[in-house]
C-alpha atoms as a PDB file:
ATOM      1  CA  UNK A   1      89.509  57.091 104.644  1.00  0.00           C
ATOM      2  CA  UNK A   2      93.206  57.829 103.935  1.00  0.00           C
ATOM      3  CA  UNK A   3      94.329  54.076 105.060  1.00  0.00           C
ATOM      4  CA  UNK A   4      93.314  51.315 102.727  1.00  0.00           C
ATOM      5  CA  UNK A   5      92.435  49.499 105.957  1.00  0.00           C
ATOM      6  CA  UNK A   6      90.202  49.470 109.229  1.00  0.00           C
ATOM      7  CA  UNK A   7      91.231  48.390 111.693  1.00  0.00           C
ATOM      8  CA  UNK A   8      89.566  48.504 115.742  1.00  0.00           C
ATOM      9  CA  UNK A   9      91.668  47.611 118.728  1.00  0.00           C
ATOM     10  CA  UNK A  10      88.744  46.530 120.562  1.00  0.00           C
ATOM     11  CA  UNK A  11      84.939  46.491 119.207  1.00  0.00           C
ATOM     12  CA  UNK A  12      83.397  45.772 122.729  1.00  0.00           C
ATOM     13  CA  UNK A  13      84.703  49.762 123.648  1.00  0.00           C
ATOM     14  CA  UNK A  14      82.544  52.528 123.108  1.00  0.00           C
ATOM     15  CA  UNK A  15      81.090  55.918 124.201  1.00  0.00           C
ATOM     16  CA  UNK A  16      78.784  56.560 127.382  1.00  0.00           C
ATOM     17  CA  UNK A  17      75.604  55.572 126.734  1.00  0.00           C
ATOM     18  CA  UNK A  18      72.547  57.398 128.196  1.00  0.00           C
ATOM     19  CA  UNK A  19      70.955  55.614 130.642  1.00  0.00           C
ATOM     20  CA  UNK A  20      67.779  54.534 128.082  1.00  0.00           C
ATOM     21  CA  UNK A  21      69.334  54.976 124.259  1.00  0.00           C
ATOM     22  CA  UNK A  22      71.010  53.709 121.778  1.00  0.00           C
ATOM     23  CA  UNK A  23      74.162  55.320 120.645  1.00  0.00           C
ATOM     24  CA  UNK A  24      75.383  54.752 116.645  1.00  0.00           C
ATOM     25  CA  UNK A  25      78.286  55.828 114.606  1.00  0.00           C
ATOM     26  CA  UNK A  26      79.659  54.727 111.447  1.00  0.00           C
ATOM     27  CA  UNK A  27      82.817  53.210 111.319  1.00  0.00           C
ATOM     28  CA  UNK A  28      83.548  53.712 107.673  1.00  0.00           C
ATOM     29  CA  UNK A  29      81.707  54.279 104.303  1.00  0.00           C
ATOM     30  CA  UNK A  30      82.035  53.643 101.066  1.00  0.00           C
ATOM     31  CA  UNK A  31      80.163  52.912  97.901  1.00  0.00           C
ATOM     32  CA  UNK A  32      80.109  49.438  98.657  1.00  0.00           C
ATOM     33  CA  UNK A  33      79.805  48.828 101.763  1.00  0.00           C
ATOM     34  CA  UNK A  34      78.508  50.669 105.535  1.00  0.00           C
ATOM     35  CA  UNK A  35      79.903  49.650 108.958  1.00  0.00           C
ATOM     36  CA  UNK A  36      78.259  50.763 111.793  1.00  0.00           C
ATOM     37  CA  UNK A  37      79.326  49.930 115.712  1.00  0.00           C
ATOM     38  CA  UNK A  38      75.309  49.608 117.940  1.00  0.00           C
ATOM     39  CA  UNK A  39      75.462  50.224 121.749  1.00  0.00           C
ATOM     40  CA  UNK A  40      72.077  49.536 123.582  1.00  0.00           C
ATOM     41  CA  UNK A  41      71.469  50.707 126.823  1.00  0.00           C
ATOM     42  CA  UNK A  42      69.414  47.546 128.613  1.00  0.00           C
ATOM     43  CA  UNK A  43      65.738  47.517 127.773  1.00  0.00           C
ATOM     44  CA  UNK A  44      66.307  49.287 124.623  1.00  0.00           C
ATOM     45  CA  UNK A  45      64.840  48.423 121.290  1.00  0.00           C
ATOM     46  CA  UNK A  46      64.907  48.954 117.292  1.00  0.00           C
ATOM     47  CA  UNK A  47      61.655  48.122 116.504  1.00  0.00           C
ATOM     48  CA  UNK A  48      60.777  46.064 113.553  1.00  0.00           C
ATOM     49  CA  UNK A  49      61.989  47.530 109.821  1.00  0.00           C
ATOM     50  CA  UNK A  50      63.531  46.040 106.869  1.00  0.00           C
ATOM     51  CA  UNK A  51      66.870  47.387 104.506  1.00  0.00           C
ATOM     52  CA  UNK A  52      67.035  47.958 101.214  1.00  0.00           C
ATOM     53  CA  UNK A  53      70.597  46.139 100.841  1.00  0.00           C
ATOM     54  CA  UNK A  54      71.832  42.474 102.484  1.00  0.00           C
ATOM     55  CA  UNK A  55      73.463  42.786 105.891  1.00  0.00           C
ATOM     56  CA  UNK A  56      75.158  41.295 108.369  1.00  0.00           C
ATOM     57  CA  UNK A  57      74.564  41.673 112.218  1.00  0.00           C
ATOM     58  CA  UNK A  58      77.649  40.609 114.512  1.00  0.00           C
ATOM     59  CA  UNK A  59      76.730  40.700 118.287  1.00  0.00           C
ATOM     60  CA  UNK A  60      80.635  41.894 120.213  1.00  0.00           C
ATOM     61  CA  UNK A  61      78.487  42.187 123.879  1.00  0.00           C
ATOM     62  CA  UNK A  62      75.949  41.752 126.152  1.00  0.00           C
ATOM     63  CA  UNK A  63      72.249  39.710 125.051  1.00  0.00           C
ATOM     64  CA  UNK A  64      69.611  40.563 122.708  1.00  0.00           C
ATOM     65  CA  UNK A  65      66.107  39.183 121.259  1.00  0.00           C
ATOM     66  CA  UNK A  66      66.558  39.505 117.668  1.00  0.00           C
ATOM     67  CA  UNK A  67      63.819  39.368 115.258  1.00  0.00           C
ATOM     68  CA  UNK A  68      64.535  37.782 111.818  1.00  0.00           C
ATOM     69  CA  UNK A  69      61.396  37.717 109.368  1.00  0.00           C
ATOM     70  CA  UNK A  70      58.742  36.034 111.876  1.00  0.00           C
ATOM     71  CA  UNK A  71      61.532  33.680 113.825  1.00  0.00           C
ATOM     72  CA  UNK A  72      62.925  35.247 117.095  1.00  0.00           C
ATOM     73  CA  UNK A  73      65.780  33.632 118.935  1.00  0.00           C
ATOM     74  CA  UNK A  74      68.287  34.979 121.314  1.00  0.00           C
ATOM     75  CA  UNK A  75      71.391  36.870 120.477  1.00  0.00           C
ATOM     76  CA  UNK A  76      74.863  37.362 122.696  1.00  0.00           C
ATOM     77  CA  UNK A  77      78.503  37.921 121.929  1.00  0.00           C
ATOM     78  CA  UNK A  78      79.570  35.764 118.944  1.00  0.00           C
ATOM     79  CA  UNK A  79      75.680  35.616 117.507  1.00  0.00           C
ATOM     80  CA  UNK A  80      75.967  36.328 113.824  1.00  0.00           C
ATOM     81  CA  UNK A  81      73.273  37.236 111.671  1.00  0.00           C
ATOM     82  CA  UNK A  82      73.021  37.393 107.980  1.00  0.00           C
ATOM     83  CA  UNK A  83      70.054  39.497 106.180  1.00  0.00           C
ATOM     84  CA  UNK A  84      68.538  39.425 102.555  1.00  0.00           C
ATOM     85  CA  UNK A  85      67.817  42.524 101.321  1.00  0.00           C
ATOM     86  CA  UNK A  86      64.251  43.770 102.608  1.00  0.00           C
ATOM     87  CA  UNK A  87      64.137  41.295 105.542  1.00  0.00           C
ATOM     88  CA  UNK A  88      61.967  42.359 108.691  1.00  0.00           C
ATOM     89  CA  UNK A  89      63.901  42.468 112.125  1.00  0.00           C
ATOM     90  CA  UNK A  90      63.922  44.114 115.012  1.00  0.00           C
ATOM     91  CA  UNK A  91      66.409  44.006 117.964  1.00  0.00           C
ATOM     92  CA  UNK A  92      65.450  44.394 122.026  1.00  0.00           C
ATOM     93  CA  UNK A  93      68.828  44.661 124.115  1.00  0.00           C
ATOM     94  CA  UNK A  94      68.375  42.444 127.526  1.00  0.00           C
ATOM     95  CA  UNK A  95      71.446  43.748 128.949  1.00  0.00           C
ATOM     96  CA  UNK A  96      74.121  46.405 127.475  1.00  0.00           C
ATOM     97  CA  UNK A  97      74.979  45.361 123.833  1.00  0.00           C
ATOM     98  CA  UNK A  98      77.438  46.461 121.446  1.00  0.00           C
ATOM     99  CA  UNK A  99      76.338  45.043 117.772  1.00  0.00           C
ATOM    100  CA  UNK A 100      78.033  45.439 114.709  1.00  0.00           C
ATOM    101  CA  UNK A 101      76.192  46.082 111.251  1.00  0.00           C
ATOM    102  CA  UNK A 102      77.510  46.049 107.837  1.00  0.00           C
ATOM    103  CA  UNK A 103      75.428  46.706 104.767  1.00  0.00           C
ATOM    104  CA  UNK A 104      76.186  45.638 101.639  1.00  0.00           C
ATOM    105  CA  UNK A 105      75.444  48.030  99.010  1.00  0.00           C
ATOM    106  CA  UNK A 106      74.861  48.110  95.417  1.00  0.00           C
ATOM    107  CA  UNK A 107      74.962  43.941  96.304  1.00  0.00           C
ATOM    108  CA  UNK A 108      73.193  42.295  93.104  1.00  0.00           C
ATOM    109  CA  UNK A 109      73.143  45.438  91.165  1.00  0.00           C
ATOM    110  CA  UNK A 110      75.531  45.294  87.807  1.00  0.00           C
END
């Protein structure tokens, strides 16, 4: 990154998706942190898996079942989720989403 900054207009905007996938990119990467921008096509899911680091899921659009450990609760634009490291969840888009996810790493390492 040449700026010492990031900084999106609008995190709601994103590429077509296909009409059945999910569509990633990272938004920036470093050693200490990952930022990636999640569009789900409706119907859509990440089944369950866990991280190695702590993480933070931000919900920008659209309405999700997320999975957190063995709790599942519903998930739509403002939802915030915050993940220890090695916590199972899963995510099944209702309608279009766009989720944000940022991992922490090297968090607790010294």
């Amino acid at each position: 990154m040449t700026q010492p900054y990031l900084f999106l207009e609008n995190l709601a905007e994103h590429a077509e998706l296909p009409p059945n996938g999910i569509l990633s990119r990272t938004l920036h990467a470093d050693d200490k942190t990952k930022i990636l921008q999640f569009c789900f096509a409706p119907g859509t899911e990440l089944s369950a898996h866990t991280a190695p680091v702590p993480a933070l899921l931000c919900f920008v659009r659209g309405e999700a079942e997320l999975q957190l450990g063995e709790d599942r609760m519903d998930a739509r634009a403002g939802s915030l989720a915050y993940m220890t490291p090695r916590l199972e969840h899963a995510i099944r888009a209702r309608t279009e989403v766009v989720m944000l996810l940022v991992m922490f790493r090297g968090a607790g390492q010294v």
